[in-house]
N, C-alpha and C. Protein backbone atom coordinates (compact mmCIF):
# COMPACT_ATOMS: atom_id res chain seq x y z
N UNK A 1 126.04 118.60 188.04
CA UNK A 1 124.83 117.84 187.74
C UNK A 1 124.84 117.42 186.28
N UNK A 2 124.29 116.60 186.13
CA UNK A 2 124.74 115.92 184.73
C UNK A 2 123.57 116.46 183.72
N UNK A 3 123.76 116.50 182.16
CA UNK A 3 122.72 117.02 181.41
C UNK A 3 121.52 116.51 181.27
N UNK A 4 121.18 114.89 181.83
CA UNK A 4 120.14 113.97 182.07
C UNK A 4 119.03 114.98 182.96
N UNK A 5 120.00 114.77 184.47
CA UNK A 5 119.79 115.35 185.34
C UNK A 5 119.11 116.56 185.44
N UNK A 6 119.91 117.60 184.86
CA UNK A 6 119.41 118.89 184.32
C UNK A 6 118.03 118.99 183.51
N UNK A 7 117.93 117.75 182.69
CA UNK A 7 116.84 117.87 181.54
C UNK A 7 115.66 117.46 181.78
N UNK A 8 115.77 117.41 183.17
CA UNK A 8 114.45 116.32 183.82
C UNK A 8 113.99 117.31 185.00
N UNK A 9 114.67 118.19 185.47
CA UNK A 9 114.75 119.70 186.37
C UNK A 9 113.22 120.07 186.16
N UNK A 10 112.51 120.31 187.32
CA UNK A 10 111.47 120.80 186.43
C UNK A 10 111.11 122.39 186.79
N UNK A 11 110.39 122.96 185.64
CA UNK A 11 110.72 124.14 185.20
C UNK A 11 110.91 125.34 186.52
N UNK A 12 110.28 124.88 187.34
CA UNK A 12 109.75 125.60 188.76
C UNK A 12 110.94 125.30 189.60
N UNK A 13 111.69 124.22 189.45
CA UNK A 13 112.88 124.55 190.45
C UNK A 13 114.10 125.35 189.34
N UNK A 14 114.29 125.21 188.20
CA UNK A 14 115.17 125.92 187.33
C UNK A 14 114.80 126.95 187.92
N UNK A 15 113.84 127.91 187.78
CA UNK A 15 113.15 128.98 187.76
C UNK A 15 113.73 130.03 188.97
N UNK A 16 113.72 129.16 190.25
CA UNK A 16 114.03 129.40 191.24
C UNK A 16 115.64 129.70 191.22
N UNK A 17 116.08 128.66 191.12
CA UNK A 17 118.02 128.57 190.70
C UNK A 17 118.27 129.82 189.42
N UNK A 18 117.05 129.90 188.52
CA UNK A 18 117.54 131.00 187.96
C UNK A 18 117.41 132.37 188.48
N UNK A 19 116.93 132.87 189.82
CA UNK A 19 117.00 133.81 190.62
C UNK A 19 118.44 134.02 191.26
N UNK A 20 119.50 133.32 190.89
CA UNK A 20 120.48 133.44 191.16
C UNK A 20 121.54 133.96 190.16
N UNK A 21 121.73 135.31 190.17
CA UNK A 21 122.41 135.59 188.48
C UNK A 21 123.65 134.91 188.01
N UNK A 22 124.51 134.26 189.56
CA UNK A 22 125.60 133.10 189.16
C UNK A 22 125.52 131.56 188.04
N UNK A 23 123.88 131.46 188.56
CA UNK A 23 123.85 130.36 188.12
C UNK A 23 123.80 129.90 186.55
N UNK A 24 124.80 129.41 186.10
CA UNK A 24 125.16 129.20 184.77
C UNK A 24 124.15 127.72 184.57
N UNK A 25 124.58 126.89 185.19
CA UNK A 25 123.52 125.90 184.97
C UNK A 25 122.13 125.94 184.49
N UNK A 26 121.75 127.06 185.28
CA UNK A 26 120.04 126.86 185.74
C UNK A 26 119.90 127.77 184.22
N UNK A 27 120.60 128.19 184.13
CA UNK A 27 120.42 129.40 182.44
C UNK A 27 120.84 128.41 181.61
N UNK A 28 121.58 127.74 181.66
CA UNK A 28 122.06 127.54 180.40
C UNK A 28 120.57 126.27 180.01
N UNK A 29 119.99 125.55 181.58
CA UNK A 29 118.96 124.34 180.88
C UNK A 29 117.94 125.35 179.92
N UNK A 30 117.58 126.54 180.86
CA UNK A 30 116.50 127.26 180.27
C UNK A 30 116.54 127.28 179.30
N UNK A 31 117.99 127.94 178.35
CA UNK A 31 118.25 128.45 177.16
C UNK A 31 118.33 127.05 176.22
N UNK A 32 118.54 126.11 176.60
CA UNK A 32 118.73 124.65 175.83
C UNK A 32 117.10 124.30 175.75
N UNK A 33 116.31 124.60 176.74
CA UNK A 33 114.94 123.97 176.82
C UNK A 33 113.65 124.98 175.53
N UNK A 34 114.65 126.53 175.93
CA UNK A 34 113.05 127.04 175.18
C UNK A 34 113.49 128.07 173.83
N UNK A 35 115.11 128.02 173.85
CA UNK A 35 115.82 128.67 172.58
C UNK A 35 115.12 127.52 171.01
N UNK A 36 115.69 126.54 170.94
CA UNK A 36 114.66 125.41 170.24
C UNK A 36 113.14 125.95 169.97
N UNK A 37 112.49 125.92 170.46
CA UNK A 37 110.80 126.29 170.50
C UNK A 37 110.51 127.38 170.00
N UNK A 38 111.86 128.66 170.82
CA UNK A 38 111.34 129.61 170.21
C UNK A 38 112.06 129.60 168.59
N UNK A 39 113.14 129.50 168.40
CA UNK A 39 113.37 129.71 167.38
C UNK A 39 112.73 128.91 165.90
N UNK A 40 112.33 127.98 166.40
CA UNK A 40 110.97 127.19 165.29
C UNK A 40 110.16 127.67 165.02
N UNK A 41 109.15 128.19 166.51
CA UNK A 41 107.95 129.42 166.11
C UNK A 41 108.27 130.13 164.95
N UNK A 42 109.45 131.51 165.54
CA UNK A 42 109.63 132.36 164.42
C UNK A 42 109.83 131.52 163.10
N UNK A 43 110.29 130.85 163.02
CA UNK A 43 110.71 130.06 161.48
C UNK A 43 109.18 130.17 161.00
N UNK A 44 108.34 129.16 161.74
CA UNK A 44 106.88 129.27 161.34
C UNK A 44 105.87 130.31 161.02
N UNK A 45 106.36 130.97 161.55
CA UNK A 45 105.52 131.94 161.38
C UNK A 45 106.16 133.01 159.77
N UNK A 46 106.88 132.79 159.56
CA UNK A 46 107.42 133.24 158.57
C UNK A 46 108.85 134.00 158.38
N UNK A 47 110.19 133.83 159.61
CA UNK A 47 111.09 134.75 159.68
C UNK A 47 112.05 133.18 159.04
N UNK A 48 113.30 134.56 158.35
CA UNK A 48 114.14 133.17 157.76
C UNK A 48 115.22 133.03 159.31
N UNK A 49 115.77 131.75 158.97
CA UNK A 49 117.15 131.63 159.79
C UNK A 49 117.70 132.54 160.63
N UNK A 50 118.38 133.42 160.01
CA UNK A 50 119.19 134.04 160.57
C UNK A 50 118.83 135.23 161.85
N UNK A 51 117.04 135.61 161.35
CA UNK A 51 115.86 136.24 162.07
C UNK A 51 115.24 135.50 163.41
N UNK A 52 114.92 134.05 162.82
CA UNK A 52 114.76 133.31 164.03
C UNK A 52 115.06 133.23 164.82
N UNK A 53 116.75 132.78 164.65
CA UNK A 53 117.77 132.70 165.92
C UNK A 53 118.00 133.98 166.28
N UNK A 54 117.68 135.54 165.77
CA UNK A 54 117.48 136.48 166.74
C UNK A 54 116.49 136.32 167.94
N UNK A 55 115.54 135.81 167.10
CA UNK A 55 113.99 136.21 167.74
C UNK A 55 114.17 135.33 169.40
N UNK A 56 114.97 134.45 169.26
CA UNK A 56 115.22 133.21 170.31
C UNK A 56 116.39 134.15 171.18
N UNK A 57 117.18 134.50 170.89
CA UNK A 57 118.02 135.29 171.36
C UNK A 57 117.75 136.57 172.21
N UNK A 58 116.73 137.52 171.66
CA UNK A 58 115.79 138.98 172.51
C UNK A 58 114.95 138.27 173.21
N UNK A 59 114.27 137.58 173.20
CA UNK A 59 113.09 136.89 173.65
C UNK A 59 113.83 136.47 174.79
N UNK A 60 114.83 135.05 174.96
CA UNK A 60 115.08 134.98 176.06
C UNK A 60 115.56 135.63 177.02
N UNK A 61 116.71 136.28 176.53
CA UNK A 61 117.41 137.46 177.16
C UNK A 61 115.92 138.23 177.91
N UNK A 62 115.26 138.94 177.50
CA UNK A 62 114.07 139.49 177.46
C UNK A 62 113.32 138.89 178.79
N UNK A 63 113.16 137.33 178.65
CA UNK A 63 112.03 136.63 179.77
C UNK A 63 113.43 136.61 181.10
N UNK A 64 114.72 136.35 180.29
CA UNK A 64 115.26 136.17 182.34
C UNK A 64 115.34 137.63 182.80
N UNK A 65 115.53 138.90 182.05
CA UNK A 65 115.69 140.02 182.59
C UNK A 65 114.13 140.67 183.20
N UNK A 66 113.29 140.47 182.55
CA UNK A 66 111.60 140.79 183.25
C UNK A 66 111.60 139.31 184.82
N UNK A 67 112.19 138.07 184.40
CA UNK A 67 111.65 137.20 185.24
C UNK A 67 112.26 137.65 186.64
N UNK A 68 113.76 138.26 186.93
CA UNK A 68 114.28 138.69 187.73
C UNK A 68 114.24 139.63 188.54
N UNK A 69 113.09 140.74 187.42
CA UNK A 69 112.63 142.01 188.12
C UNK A 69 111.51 141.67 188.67
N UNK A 70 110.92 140.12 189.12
CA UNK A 70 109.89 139.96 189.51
C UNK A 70 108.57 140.07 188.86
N UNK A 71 108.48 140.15 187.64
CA UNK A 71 107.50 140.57 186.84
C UNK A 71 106.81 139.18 186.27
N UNK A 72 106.98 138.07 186.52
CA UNK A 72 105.96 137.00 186.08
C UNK A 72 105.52 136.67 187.16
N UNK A 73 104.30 136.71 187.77
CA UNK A 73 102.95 135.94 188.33
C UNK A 73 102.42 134.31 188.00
N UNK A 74 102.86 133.56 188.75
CA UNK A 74 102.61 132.17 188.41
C UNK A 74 101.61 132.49 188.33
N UNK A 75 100.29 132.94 189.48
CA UNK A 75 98.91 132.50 189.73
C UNK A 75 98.10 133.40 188.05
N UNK A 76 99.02 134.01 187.61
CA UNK A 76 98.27 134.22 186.07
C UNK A 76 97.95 133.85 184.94
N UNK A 77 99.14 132.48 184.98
CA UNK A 77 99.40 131.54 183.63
C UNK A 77 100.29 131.08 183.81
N UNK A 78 100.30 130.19 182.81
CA UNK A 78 101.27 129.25 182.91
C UNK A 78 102.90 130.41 182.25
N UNK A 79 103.79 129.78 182.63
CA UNK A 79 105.33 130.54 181.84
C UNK A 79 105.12 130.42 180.49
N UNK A 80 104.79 128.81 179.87
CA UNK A 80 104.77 128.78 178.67
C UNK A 80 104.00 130.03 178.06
N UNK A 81 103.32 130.15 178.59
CA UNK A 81 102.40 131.56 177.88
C UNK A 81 103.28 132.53 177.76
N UNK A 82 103.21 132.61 178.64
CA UNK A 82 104.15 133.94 178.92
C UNK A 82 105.40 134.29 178.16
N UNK A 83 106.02 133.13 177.95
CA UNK A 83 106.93 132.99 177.15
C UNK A 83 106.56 133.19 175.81
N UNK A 84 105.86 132.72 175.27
CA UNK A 84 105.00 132.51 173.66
C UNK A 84 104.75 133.79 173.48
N UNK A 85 104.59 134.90 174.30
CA UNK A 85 103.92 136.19 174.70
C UNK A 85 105.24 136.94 173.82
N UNK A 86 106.29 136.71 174.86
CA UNK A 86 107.18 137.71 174.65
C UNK A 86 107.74 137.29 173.44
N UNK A 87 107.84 135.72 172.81
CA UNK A 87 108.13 135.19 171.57
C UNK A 87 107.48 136.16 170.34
N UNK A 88 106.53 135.97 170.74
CA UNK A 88 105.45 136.27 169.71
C UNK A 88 106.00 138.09 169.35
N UNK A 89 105.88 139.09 170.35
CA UNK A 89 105.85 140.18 170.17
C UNK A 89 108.05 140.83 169.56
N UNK A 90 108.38 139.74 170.09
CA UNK A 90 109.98 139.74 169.94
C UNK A 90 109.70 139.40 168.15
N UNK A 91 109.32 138.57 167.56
CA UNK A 91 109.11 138.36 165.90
C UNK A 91 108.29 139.54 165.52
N UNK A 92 107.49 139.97 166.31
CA UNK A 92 106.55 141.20 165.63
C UNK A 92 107.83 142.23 165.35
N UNK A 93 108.51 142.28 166.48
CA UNK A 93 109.34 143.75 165.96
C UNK A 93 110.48 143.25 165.18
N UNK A 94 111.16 142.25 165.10
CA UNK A 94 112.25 141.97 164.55
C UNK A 94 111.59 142.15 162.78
N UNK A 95 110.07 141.18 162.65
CA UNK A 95 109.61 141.27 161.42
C UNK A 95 109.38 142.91 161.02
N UNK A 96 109.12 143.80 161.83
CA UNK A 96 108.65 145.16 161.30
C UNK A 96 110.20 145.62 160.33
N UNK A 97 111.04 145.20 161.49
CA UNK A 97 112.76 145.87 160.83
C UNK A 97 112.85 145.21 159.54
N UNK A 98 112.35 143.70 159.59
CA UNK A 98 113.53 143.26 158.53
C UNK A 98 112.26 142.20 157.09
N UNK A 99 111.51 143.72 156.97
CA UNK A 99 110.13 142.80 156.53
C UNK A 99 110.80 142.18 154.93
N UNK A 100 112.11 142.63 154.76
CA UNK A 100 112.09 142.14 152.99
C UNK A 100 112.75 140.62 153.02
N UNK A 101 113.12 140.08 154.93
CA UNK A 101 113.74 138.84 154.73
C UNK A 101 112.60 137.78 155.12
N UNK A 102 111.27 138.53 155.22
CA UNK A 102 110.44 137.33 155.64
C UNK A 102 109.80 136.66 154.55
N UNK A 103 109.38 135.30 154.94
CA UNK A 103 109.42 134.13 153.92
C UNK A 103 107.67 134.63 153.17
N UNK A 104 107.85 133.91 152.04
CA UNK A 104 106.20 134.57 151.40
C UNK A 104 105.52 133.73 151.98
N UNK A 105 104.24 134.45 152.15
CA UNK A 105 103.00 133.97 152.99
C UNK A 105 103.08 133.90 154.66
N UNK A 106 104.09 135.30 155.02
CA UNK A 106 104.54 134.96 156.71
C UNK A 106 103.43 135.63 157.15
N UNK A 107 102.67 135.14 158.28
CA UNK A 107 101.64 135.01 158.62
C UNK A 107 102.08 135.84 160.39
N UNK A 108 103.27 136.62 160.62
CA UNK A 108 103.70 137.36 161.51
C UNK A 108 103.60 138.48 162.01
N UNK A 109 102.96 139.36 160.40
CA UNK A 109 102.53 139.95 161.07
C UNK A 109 101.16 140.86 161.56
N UNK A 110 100.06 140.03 161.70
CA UNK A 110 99.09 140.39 162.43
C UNK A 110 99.30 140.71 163.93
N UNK A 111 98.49 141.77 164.17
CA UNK A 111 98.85 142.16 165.25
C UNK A 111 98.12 141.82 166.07
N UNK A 112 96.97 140.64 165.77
CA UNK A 112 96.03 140.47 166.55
C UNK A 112 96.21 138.93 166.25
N UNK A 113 96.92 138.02 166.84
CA UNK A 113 97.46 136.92 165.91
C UNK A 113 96.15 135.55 166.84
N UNK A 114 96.07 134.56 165.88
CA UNK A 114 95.12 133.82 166.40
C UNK A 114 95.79 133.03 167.34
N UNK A 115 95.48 133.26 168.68
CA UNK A 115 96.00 132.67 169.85
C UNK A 115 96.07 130.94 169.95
N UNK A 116 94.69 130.79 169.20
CA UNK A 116 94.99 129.01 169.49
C UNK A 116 95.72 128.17 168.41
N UNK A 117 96.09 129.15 167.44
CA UNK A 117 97.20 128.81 165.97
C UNK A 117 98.81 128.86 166.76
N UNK A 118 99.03 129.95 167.66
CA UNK A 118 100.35 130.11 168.06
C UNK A 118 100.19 128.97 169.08
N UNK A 119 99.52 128.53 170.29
CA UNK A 119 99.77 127.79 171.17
C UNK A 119 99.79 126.50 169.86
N UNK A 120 99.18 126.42 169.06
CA UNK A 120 99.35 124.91 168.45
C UNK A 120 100.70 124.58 167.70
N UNK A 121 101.57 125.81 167.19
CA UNK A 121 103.25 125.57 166.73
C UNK A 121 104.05 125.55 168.17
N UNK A 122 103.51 126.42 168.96
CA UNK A 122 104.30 126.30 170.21
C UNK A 122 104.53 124.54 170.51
N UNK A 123 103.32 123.86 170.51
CA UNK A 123 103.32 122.90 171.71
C UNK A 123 103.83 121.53 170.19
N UNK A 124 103.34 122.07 168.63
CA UNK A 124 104.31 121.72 167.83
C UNK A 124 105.94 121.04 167.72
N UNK A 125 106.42 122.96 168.14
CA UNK A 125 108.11 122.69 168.68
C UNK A 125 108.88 122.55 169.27
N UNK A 126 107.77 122.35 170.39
CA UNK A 126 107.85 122.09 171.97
C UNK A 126 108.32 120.28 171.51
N UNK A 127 107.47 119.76 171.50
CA UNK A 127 107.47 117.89 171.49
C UNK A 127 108.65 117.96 170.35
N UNK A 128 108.92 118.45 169.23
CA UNK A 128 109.83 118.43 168.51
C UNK A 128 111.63 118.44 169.12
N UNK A 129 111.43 119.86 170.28
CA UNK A 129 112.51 119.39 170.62
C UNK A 129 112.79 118.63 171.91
N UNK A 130 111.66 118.25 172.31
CA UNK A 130 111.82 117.14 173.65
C UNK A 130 111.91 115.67 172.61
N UNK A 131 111.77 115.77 171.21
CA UNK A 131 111.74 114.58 171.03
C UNK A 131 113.41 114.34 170.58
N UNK A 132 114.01 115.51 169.89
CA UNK A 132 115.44 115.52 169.65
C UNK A 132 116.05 115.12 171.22
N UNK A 133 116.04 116.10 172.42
CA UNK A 133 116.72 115.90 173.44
C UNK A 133 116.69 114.22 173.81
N UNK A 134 115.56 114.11 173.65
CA UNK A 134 115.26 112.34 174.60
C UNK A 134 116.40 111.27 173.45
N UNK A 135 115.91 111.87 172.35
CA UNK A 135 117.12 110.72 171.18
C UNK A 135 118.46 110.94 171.56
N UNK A 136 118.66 112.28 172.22
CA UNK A 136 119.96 112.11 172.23
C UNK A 136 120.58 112.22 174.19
N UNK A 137 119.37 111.78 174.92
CA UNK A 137 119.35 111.39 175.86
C UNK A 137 120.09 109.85 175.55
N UNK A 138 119.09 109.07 175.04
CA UNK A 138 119.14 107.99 174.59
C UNK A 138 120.43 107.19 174.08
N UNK A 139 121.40 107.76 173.21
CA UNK A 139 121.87 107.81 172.68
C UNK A 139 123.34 108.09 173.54
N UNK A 140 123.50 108.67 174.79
CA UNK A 140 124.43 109.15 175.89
C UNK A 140 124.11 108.07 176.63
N UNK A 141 123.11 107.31 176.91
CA UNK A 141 122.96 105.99 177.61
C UNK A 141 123.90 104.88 177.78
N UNK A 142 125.00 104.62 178.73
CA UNK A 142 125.79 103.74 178.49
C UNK A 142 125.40 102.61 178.33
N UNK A 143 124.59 102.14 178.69
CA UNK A 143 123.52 100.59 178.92
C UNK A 143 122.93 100.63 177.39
N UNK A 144 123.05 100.89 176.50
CA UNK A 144 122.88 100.46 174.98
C UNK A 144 123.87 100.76 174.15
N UNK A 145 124.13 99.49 173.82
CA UNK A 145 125.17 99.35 172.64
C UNK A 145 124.74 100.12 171.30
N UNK A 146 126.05 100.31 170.86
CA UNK A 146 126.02 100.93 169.82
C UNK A 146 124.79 100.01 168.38
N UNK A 147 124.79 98.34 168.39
CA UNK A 147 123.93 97.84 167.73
C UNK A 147 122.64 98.05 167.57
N UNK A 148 122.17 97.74 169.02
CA UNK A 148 120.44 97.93 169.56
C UNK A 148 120.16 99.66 169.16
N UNK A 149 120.96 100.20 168.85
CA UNK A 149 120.59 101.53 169.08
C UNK A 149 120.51 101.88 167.17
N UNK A 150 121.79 101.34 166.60
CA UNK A 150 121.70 101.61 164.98
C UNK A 150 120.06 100.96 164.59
N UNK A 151 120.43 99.39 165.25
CA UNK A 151 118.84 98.68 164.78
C UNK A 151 117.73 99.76 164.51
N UNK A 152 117.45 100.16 165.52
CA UNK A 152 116.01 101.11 166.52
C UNK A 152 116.07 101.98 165.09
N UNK A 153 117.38 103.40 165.32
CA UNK A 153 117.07 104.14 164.44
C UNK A 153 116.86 103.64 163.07
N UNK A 154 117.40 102.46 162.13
CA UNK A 154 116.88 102.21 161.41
C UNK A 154 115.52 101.93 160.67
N UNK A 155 115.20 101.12 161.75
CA UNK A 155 113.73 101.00 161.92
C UNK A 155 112.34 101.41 162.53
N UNK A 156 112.86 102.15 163.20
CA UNK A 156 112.02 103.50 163.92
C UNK A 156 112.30 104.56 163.50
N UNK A 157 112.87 105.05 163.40
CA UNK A 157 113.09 106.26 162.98
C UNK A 157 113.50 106.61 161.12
N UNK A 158 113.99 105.52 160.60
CA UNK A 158 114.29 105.46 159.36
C UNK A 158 112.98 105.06 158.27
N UNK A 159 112.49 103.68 158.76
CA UNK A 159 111.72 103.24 158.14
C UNK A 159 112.32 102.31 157.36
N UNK A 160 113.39 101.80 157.61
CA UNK A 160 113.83 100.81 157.14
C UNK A 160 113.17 99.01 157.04
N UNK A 161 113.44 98.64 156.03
CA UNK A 161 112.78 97.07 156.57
C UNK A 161 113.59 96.37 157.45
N UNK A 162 112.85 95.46 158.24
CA UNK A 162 113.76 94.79 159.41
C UNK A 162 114.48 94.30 158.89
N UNK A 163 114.54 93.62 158.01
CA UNK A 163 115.48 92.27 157.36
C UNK A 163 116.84 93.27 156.90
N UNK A 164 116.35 94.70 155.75
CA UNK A 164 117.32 95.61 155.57
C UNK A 164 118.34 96.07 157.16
N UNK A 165 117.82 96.25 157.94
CA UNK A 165 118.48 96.75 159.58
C UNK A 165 119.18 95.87 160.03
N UNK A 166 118.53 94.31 159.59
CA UNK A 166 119.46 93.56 160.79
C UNK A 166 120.88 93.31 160.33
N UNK A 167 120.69 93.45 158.27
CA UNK A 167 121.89 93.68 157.40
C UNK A 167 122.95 94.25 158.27
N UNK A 168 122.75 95.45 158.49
CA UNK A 168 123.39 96.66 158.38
C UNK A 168 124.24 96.82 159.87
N UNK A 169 123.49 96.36 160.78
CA UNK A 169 123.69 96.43 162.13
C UNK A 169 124.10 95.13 162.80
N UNK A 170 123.88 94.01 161.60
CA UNK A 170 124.64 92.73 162.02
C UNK A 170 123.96 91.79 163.15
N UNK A 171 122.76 91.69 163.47
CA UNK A 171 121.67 91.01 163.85
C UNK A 171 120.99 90.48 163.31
N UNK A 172 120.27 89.42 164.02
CA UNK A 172 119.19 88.78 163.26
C UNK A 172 117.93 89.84 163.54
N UNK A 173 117.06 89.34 162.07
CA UNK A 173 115.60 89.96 162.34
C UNK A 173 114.60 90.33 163.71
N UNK A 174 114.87 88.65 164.54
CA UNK A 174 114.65 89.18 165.81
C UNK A 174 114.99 89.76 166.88
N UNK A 175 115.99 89.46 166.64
CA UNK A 175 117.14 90.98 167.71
C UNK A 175 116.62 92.14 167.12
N UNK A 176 116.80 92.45 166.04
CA UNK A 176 115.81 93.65 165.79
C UNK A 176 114.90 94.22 166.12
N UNK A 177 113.65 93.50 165.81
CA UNK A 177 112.55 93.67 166.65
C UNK A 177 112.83 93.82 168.04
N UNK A 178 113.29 93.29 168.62
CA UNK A 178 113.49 93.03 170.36
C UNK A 178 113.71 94.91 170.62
N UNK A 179 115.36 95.27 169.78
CA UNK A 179 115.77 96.13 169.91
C UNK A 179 114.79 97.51 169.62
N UNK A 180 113.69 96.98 168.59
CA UNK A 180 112.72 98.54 168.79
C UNK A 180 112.27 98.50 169.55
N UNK A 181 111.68 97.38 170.13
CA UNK A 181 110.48 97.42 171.17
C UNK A 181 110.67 97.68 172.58
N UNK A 182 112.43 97.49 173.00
CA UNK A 182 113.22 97.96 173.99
C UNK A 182 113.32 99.67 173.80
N UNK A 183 113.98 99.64 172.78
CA UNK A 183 114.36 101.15 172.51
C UNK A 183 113.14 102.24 172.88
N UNK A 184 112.49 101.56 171.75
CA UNK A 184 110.78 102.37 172.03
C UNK A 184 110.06 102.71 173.20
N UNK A 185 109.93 102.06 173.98
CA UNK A 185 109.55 101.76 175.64
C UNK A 185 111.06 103.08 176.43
N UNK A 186 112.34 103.01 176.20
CA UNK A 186 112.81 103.98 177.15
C UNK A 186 112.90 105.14 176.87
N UNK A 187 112.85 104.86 175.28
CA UNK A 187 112.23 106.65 174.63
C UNK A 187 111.20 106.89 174.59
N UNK A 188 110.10 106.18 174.89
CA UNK A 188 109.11 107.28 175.18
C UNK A 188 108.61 107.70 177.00
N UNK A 189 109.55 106.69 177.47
CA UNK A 189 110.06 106.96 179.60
C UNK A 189 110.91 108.40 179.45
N UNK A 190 111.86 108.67 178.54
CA UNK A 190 112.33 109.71 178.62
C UNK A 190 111.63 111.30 178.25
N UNK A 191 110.76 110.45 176.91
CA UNK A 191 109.92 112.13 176.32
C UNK A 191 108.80 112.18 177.61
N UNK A 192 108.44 111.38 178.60
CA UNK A 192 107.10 111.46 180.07
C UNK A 192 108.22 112.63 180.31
N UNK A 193 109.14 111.90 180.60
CA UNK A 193 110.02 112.68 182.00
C UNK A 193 110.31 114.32 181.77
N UNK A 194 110.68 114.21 180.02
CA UNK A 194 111.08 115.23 179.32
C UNK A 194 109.85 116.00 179.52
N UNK A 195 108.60 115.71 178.91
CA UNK A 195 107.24 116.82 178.60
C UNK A 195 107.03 116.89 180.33
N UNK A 196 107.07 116.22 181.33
CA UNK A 196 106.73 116.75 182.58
C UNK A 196 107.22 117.60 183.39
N UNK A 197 108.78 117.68 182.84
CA UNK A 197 109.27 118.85 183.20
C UNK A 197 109.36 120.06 182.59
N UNK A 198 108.97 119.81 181.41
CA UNK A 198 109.02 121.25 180.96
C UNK A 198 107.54 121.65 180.94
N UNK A 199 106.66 121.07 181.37
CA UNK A 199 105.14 121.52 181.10
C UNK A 199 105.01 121.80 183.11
N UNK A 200 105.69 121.86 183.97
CA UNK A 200 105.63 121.51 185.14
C UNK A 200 105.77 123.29 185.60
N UNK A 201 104.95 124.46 185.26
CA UNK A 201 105.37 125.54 184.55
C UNK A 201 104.48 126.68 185.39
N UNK A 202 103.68 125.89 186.57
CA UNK A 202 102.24 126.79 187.08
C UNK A 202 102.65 126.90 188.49
């Protein structure tokens, strides 16, 4: 199945395929979909680098080994919670061990942490990395040339002036334009497809 394919999976059939301990696929979308998220949280919240990508590392490990023993209840919440849950308490202990590498002003460790502050970095680094995946959805697209695509990021994503882009990428001004307003329209068809499957979670 192709990584498009995979990235559009939505979370409830992964979920299922990940009841299968063979399945490398169905783990590996998981770990591509919520390793990202989590490891931003911890950043946010105050753990450096090298802490983060633990915290993403116990945490997941953590949600497929509880998810397998049968221990998540759709009809209780959503996964994302659940997930944020075990995120959250996976940085509590990593921060207790390694309190002299956390960043000043880390805000990690309360033990009573404000719930609608964490869902708001969650859903933060959530769109953050559905917005990386879809660019580089985008970007694997054989149906756009390498031009229409420099244009776009120049000017969408760069902030470049049109007249500077069409320089650079060897178009006129209005091919330019054309090319954001194309580009723009299938990247944001991809971040629907992207946020519906990963929010698809109850």
């Amino acid at each position: 199945m192709s990584e498009a394919l995979l990235a559009t999976k939505t979370t409830t059939r992964l979920l299922d395929a990940l009841l299968e301990p063979a399945n490398e696929p169905a783990w590996a979308q998981i770990d591509g979909r919520y390793r990202p998220v989590i490891a931003g949280l911890a950043r946010r919240l105050g753990l450096r680098e090298s802490d983060a990508d633990e915290v993403a590392q116990q945490a997941l490990s953590e949600f497929v080994r509880v998810y397998r023993e049968g221990r998540y209840d759709r009809k209780k919440g959503r996964l994302s919670s659940w997930i944020l849950g075990i995120a959250h308490h996976t940085a509590l202990r990593i921060a207790r061990t390694n309190k002299k590498n956390l960043l000043p002003g880390a805000t990690i460790l309360s033990e009573t942490p404000d719930e609608q502050a964490l869902r708001h970095i969650w859903t933060d680094e959530r769109d953050r990395t559905i917005l990386s995946r879809a660019m580089s959805m985008l970007r694997d697209e054989s149906e756009v040339d390498d031009r229409t695509l420099q244009a776009f990021e120049l000017v969408a994503l760069r902030g470049v002036p049109a007249t500077e882009a069409a320089a650079q990428s060897g178009m006129s001004v209005e091919q330019v334009y054309v090319a954001k307003s194309r580009m723009t329209k299938k990247l944001r068809e991809i971040v629907v497809q992207l946020t519906e499957a990963f929010e698809e979670d109850v």
